[in-house]
N, C-alpha and C. Protein backbone atom coordinates (compact mmCIF):
# COMPACT_ATOMS: atom_id res chain seq x y z
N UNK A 1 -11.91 14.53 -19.03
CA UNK A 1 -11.38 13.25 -18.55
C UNK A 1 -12.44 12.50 -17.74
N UNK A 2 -13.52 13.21 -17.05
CA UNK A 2 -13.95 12.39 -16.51
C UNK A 2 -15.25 11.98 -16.83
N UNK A 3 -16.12 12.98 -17.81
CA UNK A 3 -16.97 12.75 -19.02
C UNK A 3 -16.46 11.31 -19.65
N UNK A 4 -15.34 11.64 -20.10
CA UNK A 4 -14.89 10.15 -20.85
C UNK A 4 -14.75 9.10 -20.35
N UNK A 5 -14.11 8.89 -19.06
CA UNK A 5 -13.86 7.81 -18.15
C UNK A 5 -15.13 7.37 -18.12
N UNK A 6 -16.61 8.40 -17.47
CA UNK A 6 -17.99 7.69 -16.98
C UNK A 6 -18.19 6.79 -18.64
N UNK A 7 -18.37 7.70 -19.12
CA UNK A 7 -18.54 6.94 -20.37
C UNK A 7 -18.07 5.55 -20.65
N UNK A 8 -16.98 5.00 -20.27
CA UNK A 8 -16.41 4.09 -20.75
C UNK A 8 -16.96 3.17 -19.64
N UNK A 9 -16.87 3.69 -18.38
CA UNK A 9 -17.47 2.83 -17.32
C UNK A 9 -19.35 2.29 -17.66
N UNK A 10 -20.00 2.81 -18.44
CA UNK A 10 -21.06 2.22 -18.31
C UNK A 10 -21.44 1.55 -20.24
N UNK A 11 -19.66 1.29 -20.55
CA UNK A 11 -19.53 0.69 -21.97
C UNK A 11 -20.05 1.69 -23.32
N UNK A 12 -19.70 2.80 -23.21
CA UNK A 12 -20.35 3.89 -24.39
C UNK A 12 -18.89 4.23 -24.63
N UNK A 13 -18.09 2.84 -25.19
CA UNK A 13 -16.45 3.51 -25.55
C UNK A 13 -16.77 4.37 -26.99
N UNK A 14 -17.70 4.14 -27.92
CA UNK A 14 -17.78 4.58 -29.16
C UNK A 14 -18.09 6.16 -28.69
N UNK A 15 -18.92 6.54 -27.79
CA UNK A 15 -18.79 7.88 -27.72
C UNK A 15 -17.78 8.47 -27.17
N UNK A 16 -17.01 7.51 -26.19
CA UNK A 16 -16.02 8.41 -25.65
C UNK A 16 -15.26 8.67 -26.66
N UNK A 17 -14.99 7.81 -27.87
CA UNK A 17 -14.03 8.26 -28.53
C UNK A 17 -14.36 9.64 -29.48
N UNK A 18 -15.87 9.69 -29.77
CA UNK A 18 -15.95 10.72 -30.40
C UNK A 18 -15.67 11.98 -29.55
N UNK A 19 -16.03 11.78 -28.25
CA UNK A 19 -15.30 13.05 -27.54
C UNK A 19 -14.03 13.11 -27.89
N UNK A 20 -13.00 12.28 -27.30
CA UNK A 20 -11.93 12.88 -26.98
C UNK A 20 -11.51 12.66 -28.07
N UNK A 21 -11.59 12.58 -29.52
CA UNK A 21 -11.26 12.96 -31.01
C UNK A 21 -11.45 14.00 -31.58
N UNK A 22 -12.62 15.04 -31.06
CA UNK A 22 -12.55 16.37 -30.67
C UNK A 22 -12.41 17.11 -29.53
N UNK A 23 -11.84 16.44 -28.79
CA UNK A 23 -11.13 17.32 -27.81
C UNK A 23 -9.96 17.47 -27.73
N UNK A 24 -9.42 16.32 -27.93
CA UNK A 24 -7.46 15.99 -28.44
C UNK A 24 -6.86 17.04 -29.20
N UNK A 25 -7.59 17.59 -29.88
CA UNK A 25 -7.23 18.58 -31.01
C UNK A 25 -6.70 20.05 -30.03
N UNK A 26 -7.53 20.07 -29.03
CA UNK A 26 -7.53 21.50 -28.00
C UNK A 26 -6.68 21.34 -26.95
N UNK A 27 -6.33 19.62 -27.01
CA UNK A 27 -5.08 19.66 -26.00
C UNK A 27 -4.33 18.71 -26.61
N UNK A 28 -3.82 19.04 -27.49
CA UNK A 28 -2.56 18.41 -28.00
C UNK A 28 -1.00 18.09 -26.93
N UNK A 29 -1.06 18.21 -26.38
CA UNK A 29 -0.03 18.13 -25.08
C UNK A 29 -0.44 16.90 -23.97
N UNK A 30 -1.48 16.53 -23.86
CA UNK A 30 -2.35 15.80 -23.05
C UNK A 30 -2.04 13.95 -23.21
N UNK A 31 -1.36 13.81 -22.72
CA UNK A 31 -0.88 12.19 -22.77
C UNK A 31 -1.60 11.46 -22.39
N UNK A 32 -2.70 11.90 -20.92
CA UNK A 32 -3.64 11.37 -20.54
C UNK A 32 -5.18 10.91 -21.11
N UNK A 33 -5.05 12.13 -22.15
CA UNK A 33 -6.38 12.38 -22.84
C UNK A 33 -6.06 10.92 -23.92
N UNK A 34 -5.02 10.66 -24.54
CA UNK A 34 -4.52 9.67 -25.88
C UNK A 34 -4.28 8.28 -24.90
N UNK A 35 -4.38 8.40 -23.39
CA UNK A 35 -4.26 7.19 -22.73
C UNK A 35 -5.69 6.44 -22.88
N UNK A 36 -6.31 7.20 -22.59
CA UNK A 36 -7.86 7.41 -22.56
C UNK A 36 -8.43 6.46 -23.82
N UNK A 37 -8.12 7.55 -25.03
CA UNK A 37 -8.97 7.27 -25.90
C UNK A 37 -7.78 5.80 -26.51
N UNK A 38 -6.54 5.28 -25.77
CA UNK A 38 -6.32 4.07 -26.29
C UNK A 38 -7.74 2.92 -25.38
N UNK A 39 -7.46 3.33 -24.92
CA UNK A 39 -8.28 2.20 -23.58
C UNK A 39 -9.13 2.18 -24.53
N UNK A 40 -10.71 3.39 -24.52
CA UNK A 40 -11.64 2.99 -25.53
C UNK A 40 -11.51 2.72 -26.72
N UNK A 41 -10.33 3.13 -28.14
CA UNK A 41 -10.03 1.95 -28.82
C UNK A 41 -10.01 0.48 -28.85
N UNK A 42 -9.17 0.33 -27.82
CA UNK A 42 -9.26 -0.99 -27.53
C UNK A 42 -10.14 -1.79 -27.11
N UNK A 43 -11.15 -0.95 -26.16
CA UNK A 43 -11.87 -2.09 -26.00
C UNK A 43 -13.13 -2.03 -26.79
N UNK A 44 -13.16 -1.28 -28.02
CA UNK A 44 -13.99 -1.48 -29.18
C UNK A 44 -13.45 -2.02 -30.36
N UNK A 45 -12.29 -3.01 -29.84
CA UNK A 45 -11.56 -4.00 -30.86
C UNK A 45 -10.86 -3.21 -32.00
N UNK A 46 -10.20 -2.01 -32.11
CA UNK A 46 -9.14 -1.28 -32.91
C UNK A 46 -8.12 -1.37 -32.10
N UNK A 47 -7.04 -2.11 -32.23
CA UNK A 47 -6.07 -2.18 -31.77
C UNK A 47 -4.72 -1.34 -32.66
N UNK A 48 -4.87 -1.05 -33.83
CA UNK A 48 -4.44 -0.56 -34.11
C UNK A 48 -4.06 0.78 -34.14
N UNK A 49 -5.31 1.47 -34.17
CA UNK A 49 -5.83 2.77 -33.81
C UNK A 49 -5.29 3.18 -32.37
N UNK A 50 -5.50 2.03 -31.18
CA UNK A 50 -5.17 2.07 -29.96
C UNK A 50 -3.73 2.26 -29.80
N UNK A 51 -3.11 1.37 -30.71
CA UNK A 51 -1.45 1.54 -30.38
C UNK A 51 -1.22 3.02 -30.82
N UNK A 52 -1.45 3.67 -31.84
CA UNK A 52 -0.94 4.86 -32.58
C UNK A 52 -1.47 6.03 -31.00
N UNK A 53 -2.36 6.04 -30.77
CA UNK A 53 -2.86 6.92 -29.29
C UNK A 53 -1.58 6.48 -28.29
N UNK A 54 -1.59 5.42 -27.68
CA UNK A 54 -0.83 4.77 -26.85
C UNK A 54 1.05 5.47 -27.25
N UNK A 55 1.36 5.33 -28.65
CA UNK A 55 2.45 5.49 -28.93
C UNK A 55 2.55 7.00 -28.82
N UNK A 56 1.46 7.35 -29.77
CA UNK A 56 1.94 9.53 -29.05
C UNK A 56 1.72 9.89 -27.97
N UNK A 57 0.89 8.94 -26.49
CA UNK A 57 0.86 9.73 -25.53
C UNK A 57 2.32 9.06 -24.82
N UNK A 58 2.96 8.37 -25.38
CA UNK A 58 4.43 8.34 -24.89
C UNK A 58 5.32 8.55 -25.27
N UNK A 59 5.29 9.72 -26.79
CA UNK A 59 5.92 10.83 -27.55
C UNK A 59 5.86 11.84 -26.09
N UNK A 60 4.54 12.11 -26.16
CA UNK A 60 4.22 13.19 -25.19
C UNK A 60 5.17 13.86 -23.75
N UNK A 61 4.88 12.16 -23.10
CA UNK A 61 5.51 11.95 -22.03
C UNK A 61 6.40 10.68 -21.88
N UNK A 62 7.39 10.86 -22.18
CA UNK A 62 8.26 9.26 -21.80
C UNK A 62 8.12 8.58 -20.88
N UNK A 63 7.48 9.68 -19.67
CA UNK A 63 7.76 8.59 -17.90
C UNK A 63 5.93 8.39 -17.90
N UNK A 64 5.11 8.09 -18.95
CA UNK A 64 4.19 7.36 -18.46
C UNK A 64 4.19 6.09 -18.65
N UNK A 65 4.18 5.35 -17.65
CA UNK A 65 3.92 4.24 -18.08
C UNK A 65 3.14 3.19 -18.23
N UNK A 66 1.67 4.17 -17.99
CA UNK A 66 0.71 3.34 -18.66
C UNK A 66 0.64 3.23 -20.25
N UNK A 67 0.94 4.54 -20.83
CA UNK A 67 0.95 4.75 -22.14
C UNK A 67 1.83 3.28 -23.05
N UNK A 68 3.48 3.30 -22.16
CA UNK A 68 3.58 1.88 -22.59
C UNK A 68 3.02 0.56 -22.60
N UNK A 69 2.57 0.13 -21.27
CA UNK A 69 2.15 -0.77 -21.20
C UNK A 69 0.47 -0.97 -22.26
N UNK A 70 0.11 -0.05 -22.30
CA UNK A 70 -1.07 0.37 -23.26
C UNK A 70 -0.99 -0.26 -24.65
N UNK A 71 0.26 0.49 -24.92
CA UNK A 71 0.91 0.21 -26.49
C UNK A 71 1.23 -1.57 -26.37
N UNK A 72 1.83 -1.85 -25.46
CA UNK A 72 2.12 -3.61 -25.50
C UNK A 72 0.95 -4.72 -25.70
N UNK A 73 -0.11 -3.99 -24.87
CA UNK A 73 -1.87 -4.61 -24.89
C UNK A 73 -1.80 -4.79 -26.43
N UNK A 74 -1.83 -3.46 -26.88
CA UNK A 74 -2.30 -3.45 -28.43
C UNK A 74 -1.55 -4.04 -29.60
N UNK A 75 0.04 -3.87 -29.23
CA UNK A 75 1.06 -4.81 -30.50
C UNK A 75 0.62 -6.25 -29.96
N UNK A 76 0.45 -6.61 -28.65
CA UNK A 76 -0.13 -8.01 -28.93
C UNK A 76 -1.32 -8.69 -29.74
N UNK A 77 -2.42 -7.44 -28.96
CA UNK A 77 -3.59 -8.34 -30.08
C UNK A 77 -3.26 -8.17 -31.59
N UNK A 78 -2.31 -7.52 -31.68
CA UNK A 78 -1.77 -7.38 -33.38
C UNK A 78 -1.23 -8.73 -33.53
N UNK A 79 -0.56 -9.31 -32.71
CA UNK A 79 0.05 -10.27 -33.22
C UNK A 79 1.80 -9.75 -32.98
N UNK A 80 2.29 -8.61 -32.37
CA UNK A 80 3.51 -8.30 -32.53
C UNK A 80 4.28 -8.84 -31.75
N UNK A 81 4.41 -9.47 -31.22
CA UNK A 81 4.65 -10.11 -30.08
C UNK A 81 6.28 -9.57 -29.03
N UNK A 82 6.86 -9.31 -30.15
CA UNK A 82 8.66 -9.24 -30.07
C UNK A 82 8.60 -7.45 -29.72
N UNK A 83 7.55 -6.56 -30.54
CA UNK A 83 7.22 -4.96 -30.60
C UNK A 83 6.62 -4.76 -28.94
N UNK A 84 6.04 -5.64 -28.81
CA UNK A 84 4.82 -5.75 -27.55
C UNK A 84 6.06 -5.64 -26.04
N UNK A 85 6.62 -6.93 -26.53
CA UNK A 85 7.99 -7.20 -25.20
C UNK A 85 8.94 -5.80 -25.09
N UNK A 86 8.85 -5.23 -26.28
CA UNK A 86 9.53 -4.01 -26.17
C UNK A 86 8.98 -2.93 -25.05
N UNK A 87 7.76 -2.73 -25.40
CA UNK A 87 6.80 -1.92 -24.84
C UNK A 87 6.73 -1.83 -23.34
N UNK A 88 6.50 -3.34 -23.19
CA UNK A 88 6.01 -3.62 -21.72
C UNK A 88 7.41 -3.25 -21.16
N UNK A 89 8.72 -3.82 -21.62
CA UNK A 89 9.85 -3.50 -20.93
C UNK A 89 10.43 -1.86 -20.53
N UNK A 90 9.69 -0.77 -21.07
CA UNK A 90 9.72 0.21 -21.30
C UNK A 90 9.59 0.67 -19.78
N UNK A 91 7.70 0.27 -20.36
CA UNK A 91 6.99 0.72 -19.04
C UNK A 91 7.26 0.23 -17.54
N UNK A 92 7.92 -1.18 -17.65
CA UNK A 92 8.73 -1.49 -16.50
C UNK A 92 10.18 -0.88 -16.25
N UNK A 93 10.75 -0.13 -17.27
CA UNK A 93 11.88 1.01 -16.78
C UNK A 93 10.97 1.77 -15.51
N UNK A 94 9.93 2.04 -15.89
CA UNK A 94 9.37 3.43 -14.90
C UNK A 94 8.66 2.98 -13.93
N UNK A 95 7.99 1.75 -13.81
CA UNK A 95 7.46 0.91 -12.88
C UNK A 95 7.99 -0.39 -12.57
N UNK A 96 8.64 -0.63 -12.05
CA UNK A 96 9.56 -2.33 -11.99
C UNK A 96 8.31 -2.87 -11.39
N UNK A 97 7.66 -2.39 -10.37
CA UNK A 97 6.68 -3.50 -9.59
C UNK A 97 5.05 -2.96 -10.42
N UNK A 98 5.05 -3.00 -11.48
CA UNK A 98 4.13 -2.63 -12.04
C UNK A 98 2.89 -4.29 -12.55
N UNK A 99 1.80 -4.91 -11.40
CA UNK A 99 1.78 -6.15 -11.32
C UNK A 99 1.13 -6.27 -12.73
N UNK A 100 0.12 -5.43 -13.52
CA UNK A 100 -0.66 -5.71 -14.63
C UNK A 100 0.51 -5.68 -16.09
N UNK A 101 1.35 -5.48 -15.68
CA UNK A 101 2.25 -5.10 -17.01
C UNK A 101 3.64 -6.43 -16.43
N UNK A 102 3.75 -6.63 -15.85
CA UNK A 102 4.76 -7.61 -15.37
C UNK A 102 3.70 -9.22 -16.00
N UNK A 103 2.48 -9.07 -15.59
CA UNK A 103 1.63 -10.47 -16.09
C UNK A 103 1.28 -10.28 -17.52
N UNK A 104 1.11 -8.71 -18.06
CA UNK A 104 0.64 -9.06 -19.65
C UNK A 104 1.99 -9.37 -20.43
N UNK A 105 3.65 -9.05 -20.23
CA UNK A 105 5.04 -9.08 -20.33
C UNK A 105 4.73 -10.38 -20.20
N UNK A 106 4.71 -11.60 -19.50
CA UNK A 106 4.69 -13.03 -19.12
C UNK A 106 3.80 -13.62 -20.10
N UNK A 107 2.52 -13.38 -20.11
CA UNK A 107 1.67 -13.80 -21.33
C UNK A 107 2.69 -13.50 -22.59
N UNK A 108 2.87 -12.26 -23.05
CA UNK A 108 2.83 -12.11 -24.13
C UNK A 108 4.54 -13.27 -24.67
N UNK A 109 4.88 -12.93 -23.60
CA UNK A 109 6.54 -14.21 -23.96
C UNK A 109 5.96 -15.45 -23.79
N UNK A 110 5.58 -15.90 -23.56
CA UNK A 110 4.81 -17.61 -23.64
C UNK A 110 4.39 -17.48 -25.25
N UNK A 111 3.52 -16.56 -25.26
CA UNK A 111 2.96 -16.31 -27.16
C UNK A 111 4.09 -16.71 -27.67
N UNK A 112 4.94 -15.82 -27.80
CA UNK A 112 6.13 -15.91 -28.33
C UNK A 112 7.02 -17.20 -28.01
N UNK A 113 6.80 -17.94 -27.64
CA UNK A 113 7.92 -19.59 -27.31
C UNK A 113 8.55 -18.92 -26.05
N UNK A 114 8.68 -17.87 -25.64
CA UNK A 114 9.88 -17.54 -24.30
C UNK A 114 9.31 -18.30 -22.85
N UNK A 115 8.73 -19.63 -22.72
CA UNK A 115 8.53 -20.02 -21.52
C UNK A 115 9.18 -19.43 -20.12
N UNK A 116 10.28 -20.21 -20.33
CA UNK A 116 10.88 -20.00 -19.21
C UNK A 116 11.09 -18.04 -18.75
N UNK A 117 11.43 -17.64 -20.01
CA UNK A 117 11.05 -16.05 -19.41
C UNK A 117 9.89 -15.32 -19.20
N UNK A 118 8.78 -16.15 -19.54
CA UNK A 118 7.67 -15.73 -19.04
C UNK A 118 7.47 -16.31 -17.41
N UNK A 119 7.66 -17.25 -17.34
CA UNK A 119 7.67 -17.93 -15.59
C UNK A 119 8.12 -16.88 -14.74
N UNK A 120 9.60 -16.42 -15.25
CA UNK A 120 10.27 -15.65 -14.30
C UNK A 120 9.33 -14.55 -14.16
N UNK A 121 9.04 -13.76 -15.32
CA UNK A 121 8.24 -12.57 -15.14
C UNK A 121 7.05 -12.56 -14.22
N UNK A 122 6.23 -13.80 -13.98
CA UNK A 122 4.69 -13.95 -13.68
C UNK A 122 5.43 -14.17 -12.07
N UNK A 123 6.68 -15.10 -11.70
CA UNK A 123 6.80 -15.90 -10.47
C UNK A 123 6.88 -14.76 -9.70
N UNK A 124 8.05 -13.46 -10.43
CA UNK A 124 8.20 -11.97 -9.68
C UNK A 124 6.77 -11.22 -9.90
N UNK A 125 5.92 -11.41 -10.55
CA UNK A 125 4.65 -10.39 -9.95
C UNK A 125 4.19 -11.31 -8.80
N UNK A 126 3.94 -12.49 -8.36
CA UNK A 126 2.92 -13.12 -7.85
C UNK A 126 3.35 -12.91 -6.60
N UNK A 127 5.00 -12.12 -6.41
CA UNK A 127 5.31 -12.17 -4.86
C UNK A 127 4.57 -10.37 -4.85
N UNK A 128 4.91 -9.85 -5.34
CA UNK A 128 4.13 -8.22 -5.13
C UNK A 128 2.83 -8.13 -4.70
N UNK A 129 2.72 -6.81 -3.87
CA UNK A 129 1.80 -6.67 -2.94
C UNK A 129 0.01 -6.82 -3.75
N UNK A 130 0.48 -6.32 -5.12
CA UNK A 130 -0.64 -6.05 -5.74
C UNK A 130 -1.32 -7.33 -6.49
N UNK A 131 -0.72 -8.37 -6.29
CA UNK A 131 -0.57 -9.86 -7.54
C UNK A 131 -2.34 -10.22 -6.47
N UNK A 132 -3.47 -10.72 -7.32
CA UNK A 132 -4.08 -11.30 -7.16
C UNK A 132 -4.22 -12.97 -7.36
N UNK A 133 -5.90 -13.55 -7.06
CA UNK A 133 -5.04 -14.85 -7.75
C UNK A 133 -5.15 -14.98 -9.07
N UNK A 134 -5.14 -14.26 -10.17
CA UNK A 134 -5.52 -14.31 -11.68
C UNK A 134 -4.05 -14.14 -11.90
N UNK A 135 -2.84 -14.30 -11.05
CA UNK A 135 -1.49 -13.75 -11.69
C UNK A 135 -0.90 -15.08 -11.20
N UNK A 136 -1.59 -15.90 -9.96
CA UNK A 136 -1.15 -17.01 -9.63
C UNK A 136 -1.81 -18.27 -10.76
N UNK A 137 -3.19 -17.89 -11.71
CA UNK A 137 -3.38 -18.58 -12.12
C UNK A 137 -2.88 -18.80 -13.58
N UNK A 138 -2.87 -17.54 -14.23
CA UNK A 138 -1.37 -17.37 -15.00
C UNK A 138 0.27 -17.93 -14.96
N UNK A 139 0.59 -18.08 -13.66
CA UNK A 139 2.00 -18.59 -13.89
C UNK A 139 1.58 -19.83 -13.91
N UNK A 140 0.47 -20.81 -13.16
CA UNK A 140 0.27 -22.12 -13.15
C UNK A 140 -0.40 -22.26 -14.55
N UNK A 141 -0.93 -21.52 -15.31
CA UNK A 141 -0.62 -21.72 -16.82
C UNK A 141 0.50 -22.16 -17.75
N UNK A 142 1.28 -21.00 -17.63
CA UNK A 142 2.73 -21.41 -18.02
C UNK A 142 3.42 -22.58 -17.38
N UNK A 143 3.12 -22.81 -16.30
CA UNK A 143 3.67 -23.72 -15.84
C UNK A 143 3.63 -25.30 -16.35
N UNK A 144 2.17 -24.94 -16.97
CA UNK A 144 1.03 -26.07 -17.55
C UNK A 144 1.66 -26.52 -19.03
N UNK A 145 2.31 -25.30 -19.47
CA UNK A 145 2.20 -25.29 -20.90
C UNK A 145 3.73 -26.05 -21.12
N UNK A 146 4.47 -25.81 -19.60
CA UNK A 146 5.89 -26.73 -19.92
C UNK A 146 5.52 -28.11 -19.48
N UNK A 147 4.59 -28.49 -19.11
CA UNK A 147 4.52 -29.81 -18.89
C UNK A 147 4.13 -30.20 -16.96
N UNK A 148 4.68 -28.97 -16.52
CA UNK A 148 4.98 -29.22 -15.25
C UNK A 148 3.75 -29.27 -14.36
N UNK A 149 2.79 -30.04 -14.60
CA UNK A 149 1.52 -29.92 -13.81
C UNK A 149 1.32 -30.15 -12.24
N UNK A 150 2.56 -30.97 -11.27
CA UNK A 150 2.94 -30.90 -10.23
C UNK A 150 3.09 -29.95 -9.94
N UNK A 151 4.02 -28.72 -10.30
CA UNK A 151 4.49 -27.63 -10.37
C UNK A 151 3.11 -26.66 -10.41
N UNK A 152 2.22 -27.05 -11.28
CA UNK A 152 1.10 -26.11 -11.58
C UNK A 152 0.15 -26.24 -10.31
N UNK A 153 0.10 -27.08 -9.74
CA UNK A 153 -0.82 -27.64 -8.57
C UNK A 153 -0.80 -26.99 -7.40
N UNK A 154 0.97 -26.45 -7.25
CA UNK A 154 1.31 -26.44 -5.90
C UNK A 154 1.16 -24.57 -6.11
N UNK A 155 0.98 -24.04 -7.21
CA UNK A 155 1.02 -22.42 -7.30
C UNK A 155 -0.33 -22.20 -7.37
N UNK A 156 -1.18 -23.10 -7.89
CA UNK A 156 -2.62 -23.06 -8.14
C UNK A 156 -3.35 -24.26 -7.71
N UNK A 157 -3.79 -24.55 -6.61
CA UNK A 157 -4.49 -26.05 -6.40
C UNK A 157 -5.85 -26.69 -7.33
N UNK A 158 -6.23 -25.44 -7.65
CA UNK A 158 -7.05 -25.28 -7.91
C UNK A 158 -7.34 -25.65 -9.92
N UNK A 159 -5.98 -25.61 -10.54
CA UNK A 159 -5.43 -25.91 -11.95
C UNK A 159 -6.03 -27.11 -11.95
N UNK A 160 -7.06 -26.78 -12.73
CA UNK A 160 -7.43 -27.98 -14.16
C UNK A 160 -5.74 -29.04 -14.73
N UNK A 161 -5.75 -29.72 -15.00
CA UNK A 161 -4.53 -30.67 -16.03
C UNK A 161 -4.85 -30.57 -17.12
N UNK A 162 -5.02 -29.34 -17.16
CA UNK A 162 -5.12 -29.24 -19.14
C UNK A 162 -4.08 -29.83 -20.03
N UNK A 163 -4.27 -30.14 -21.01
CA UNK A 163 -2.97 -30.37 -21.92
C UNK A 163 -2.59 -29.23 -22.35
N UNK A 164 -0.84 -29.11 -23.53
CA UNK A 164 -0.29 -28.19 -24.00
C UNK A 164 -1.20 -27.12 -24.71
N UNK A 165 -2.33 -28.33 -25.47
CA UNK A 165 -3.21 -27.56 -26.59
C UNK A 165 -4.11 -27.16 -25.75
N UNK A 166 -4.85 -27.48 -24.86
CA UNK A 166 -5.58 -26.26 -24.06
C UNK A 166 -5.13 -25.34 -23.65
N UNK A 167 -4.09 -25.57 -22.99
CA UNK A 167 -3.37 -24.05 -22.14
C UNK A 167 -3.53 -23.27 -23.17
N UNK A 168 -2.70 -23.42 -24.29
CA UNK A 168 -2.39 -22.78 -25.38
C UNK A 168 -3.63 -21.55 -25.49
N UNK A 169 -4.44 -22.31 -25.77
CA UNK A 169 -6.20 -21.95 -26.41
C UNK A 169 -6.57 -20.61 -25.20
N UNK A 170 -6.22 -21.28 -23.98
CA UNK A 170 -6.42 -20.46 -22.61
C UNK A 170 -5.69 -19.17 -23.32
N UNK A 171 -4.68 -19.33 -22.93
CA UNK A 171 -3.78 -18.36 -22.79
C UNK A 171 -3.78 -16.84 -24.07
N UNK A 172 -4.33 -17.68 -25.16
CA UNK A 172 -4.27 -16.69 -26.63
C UNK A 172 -6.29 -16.08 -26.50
N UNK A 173 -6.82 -16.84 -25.62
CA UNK A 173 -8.21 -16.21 -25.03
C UNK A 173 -7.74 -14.72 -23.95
N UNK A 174 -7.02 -15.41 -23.57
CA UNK A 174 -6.44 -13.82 -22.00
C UNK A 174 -6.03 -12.92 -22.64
N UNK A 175 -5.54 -13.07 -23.95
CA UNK A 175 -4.79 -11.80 -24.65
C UNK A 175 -6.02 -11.23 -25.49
N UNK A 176 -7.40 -11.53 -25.35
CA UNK A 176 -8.27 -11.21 -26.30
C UNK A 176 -8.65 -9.55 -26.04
N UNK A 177 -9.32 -9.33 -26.72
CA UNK A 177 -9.44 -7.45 -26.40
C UNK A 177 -10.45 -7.77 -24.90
N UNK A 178 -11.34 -8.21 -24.49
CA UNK A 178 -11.84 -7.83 -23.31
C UNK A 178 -11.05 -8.14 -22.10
N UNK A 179 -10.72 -8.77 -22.31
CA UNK A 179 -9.21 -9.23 -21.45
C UNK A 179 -8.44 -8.22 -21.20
N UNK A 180 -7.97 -7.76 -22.41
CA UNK A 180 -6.70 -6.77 -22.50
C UNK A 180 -7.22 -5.29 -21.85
N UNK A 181 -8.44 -5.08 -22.05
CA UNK A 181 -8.67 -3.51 -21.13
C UNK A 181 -8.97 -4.07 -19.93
N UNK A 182 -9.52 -5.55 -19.58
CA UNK A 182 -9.89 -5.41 -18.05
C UNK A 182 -8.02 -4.92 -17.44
N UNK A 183 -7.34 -5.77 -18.46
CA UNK A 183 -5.47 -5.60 -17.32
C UNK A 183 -5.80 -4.42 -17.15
N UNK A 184 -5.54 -3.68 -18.62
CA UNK A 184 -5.17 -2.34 -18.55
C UNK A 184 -5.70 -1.32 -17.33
N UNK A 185 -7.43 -1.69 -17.46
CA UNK A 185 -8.14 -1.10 -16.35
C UNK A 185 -7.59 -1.15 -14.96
N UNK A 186 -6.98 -2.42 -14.52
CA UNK A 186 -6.87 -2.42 -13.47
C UNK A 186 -5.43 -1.83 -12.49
N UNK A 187 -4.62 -1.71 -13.86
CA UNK A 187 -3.32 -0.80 -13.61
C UNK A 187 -3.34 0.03 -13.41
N UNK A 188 -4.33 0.89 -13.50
CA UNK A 188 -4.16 2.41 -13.87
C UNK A 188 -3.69 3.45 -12.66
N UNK A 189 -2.93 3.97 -12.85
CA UNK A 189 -2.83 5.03 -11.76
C UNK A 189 -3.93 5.66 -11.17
N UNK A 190 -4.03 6.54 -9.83
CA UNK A 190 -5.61 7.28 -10.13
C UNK A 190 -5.71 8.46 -10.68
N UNK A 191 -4.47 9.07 -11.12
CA UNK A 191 -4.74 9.82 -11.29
C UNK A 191 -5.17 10.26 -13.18
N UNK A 192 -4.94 8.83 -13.31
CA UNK A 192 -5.05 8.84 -14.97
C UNK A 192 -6.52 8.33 -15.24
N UNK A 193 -6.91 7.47 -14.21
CA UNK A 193 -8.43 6.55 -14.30
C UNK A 193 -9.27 6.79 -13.38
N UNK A 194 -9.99 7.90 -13.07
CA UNK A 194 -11.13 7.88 -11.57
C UNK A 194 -11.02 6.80 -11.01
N UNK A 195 -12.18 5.85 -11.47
CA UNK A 195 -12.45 4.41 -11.49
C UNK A 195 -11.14 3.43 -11.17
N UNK A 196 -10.43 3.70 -11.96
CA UNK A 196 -8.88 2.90 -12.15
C UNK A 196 -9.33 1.08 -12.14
N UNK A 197 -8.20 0.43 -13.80
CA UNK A 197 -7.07 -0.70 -13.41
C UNK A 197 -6.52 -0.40 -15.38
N UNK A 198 -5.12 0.27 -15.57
CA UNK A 198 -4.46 0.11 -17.18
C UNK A 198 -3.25 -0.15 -17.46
């Protein structure tokens, strides 16, 4: 685990995965090890590959909930959008104040047309202890994308007046794979990530 983690920390995800693709085999039980090698999937742009890891290390263990929120990263950059909301809602059974999975849940329902239930989702991370301002600049996204740029001003002063079609552009950029492991990275429990955020 922690061979693999350094690894990923100085961007050698292609080897981590060849590790823990022969190591997985010797610990088949290991939810952490398939958390792992989703992260470096993902952030070597297999998202697919990433969800199938993500999905057995929460065969493994039901109460992780990075493993879900993992799997939601990855049905999004698929495009799943409706599979993804599933996911994230999962992993918020086991973490309600979980701030990286409460903001990728908000993104990924805006994808999907769910405005207004993405607001709610982003407005409840931005009061939690853990909400930076990248979760305040997110809801003043959404906020952007309903029109409400008064509204966007007063959560973010700092908000550009983009139009619908920029936000848009913004917003389907945040869901991109480097994006999607920085969330992941920054969620992470410690005891799943040395380093930690997934």
């Amino acid at each position: 685990i922690q061979f693999t983690t350094s690894l990923r920390e100085i961007g050698s995800h292609a080897r981590a995965i060849d590790v823990l693709t022969s190591t997985i085999p010797a610990h088949p039980k290991s939810d952490t090890l398939r958390v792992i090698l989703g992260r470096a999937l993902m952030s070597e742009g297999r998202p697919g590959e990433a969800a199938d890891a993500y999905y057995r290390a929460s065969v493994i263990n039901p109460q992780n909930a990075a493993a879900y929120a993992g799997l939601g990263l990855a049905l999004d950059q698929m495009e799943r959008h409706f599979d993804a909301q599933a996911a994230y809602a999962a992993a918020l059974q086991i973490e309600p104040d979980r701030v990286s999975t409460l903001t990728n849940y908000g993104l990924s329902l805006a994808l999907s047309g769910q405005l207004v239930k993405a607001e709610e989702r982003l407005r409840y991370a931005s009061t939690l202890p853990g909400a930076d301002v990248r979760v305040r600049q997110n809801l003043a996204l959404i906020l952007g994308l309903q029109g409400r740029f008064e509204d966007m001003r007063e959560v973010d002063p700092h908000a550009p007046k983009r139009t619908v079609e920029s936000n848009l552009d913004t917003l389907r950029s945040m869901m991109a794979p480097t994006r999607t492991y920085e969330a992941l990275k920054e969620e992470a429990a410690p005891e799943e990530d040395a380093p930690a955020q997934a």
